[in-house]
Protein backbone atom coordinates (compact mmCIF):
# COMPACT_ATOMS: atom_id res chain seq x y z
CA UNK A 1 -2.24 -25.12 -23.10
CA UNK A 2 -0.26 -22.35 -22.21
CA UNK A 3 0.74 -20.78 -19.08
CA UNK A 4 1.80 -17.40 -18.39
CA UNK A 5 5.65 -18.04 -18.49
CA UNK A 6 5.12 -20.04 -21.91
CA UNK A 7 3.57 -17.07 -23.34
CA UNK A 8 6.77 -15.13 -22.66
CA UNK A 9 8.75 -17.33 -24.99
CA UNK A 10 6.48 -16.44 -28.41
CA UNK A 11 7.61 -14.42 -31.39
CA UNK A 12 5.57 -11.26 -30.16
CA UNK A 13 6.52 -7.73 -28.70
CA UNK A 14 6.08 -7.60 -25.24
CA UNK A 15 5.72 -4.50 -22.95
CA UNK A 16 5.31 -4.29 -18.91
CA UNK A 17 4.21 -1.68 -16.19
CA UNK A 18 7.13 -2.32 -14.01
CA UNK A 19 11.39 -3.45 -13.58
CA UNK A 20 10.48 -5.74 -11.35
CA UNK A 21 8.51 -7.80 -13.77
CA UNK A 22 11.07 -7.02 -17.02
CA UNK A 23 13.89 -7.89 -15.18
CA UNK A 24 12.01 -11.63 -14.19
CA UNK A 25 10.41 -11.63 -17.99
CA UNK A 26 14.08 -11.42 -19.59
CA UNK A 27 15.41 -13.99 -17.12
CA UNK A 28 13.14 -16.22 -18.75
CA UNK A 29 12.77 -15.48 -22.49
CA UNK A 30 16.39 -13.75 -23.38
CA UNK A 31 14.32 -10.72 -25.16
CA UNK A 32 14.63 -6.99 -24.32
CA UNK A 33 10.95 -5.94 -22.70
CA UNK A 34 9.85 -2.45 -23.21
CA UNK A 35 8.28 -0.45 -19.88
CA UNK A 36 5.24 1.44 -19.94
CA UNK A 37 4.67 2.70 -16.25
CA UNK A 38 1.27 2.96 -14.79
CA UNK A 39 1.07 6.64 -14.97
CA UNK A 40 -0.11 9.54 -11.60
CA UNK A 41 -3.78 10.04 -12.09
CA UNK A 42 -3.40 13.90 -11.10
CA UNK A 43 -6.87 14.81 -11.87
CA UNK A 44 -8.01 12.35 -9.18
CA UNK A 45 -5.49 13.02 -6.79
CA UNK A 46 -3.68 15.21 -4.69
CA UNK A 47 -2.88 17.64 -1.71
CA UNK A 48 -6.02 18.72 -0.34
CA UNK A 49 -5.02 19.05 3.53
CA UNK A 50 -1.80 19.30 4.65
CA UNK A 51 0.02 16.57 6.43
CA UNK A 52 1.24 18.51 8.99
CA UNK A 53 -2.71 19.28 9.75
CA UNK A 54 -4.03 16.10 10.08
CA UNK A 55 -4.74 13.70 12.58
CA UNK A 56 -3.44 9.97 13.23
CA UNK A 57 -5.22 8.33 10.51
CA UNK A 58 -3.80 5.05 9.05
CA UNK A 59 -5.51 3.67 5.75
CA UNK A 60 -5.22 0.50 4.08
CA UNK A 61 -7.06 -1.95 1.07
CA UNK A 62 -9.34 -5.12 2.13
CA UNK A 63 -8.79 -7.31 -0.67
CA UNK A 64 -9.16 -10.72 0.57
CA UNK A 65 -6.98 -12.14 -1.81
CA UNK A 66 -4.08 -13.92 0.01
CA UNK A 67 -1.67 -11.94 -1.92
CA UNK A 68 -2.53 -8.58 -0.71
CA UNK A 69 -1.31 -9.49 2.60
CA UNK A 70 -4.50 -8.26 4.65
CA UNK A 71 -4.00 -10.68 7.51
CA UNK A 72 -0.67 -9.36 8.03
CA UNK A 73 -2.06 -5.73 7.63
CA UNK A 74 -4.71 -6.46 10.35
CA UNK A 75 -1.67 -7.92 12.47
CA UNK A 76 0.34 -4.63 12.43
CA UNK A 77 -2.90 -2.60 12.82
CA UNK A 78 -3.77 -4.51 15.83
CA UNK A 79 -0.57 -4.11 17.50
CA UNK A 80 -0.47 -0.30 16.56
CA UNK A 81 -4.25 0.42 17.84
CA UNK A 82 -3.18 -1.51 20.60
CA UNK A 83 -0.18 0.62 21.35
CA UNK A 84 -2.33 4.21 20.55
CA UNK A 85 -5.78 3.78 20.94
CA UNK A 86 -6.67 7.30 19.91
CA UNK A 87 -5.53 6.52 16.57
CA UNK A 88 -7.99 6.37 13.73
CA UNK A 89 -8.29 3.63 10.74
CA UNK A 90 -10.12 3.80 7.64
CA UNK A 91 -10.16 0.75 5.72
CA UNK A 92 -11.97 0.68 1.96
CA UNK A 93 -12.06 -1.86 -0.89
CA UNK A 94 -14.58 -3.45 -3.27
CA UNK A 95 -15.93 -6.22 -1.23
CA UNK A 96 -18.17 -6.36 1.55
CA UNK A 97 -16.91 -5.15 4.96
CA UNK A 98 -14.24 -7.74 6.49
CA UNK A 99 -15.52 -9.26 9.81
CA UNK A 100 -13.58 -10.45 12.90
CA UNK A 101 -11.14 -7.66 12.94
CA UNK A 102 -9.97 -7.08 16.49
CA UNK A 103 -10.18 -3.54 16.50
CA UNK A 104 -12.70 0.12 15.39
CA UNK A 105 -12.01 1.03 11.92
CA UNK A 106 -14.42 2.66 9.47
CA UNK A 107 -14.89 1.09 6.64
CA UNK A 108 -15.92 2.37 2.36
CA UNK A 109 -17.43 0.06 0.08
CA UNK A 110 -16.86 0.71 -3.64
CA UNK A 111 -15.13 4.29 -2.64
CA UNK A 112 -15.20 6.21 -6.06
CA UNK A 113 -12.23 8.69 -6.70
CA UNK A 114 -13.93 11.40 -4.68
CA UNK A 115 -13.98 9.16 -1.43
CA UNK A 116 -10.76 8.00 -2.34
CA UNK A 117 -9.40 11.43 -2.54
CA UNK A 118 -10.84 11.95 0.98
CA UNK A 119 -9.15 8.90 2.58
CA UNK A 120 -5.94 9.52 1.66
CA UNK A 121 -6.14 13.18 2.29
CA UNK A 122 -7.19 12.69 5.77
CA UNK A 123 -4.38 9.76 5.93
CA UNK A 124 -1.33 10.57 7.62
CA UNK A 125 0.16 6.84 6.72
CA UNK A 126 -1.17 4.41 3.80
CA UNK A 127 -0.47 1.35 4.71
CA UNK A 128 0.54 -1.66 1.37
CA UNK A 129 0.97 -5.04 3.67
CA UNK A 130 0.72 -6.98 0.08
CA UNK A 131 3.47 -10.08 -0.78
CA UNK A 132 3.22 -9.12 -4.15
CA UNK A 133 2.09 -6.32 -6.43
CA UNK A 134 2.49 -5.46 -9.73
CA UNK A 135 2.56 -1.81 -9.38
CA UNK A 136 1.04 -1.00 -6.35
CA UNK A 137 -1.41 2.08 -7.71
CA UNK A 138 -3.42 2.30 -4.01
CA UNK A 139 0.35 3.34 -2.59
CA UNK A 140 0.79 5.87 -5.43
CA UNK A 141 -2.40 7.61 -5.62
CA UNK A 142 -2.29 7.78 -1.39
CA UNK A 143 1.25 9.46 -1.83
CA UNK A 144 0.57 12.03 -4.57
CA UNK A 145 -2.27 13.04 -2.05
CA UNK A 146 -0.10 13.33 0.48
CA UNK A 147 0.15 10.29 2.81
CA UNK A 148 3.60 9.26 4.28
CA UNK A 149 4.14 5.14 2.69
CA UNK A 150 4.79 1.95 4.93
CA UNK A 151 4.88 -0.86 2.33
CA UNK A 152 6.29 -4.15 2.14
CA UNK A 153 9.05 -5.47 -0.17
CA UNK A 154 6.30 -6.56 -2.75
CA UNK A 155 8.06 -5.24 -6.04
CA UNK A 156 5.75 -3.05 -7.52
CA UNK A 157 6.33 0.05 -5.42
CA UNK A 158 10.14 -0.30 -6.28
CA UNK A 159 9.84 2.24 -9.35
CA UNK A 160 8.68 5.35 -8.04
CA UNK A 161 9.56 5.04 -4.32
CA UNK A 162 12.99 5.00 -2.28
CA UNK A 163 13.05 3.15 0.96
CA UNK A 164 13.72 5.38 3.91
CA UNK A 165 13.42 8.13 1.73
CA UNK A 166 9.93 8.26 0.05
CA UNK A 167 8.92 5.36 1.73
CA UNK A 168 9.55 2.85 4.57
CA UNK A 169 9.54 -0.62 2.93
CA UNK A 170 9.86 -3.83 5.11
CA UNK A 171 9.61 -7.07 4.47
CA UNK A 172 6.82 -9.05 3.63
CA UNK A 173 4.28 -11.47 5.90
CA UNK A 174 5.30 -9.92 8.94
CA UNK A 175 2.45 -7.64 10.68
CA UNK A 176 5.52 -7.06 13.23
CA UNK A 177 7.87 -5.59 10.77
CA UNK A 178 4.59 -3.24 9.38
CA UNK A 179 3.86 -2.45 12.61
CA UNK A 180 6.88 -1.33 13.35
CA UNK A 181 7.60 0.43 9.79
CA UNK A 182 4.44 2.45 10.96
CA UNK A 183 6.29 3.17 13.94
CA UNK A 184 9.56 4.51 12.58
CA UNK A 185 7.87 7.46 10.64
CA UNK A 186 7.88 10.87 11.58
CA UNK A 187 4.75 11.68 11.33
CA UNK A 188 3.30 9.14 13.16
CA UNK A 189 1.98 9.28 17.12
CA UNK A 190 4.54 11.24 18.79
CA UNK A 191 2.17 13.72 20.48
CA UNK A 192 0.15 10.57 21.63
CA UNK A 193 0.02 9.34 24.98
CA UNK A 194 0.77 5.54 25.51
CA UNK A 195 -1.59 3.89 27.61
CA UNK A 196 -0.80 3.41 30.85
CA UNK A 197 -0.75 -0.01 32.30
């Protein structure tokens, strides 16, 4: 039987969405690997509201998969709801609502591209807590509608975003380090009060 990295060693042609994953396919099989990026679905998406209009809205993905790095998501989102109650979180995914989340968040099921379109354009941050991606096409489609990035180090947002520049990328498992990636952006809660203790 053969496993993924075995695969990489046959006499075919072999093409990838992303650097990350050339660069780590060439380590391994001494070929030259062709890219063929996931491409900006502009029909779907884009600038519907401006971000200057909207409200403190943070987004993210439930995918309860432990790669997508929801429990470190929840982490930072606790900590930032904590911090500014008034702000506002949408969550969406495929699967059922998540339970046991410490905090009020609305919640999509199965959000076509319509809904989608209306999450991120109400979004002031999109939030991608995942330890690994291959492309990262939630972060892409949230940014070409308009929402500011906080993603972690995960590799597949490294081709079409710049840290501190189009996006604020920390590292990854830490709902700290999201939390306070959320933080650091400009467009984030400074015309919120902090609670007063």
């Amino acid at each position: 039987d053969y496993n993924t990295i075995d695969t990489w060693s046959l006499d075919m042609h072999i093409m990838t969405i992303a650097t990350w994953i050339k660069k780590r396919i060439e380590k391994v099989s001494k070929k030259s690997i062709d890219i063929v990026p996931n491409f900006i679905d502009a029909e779907s998406f884009g600038l519907d509201v401006s971000p200057e209009q909207r409200s403190p809205v943070l987004s993210m993905l439930y995918n309860p998969q432990a790669v997508k790095g929801f429990s470190y998501g929840v982490a930072a989102l606790e900590e930032i709801k904590k911090n500014y109650p008034n702000v506002r979180i949408i969550m969406f995914g495929t699967f059922a609502r998540p339970q046991n989340i410490p905090f009020e968040f609305e919640y999509i099921s199965k959000a076509n591209n319509h809904q989608l379109r209306k999450i991120y354009n109400e979004s002031s941050i999109y939030i991608l807590p995942s330890i690994l991606e291959g492309w990262g096409l939630t972060a892409m489609d949230a940014m070409q509608c308009g929402a500011a990035l906080v993603t972690t180090e995960n590799g597949g947002v490294d081709d079409f975003t710049i840290d501190n520049f189009s996006a604020i990328k920390v590292p990854t498992r830490s709902g700290e380090a999201l939390a306070q990636g959320i933080e650091k952006m400009p467009v984030s809660f400074t015309h919120l009060t902090l609670p007063t203790n």
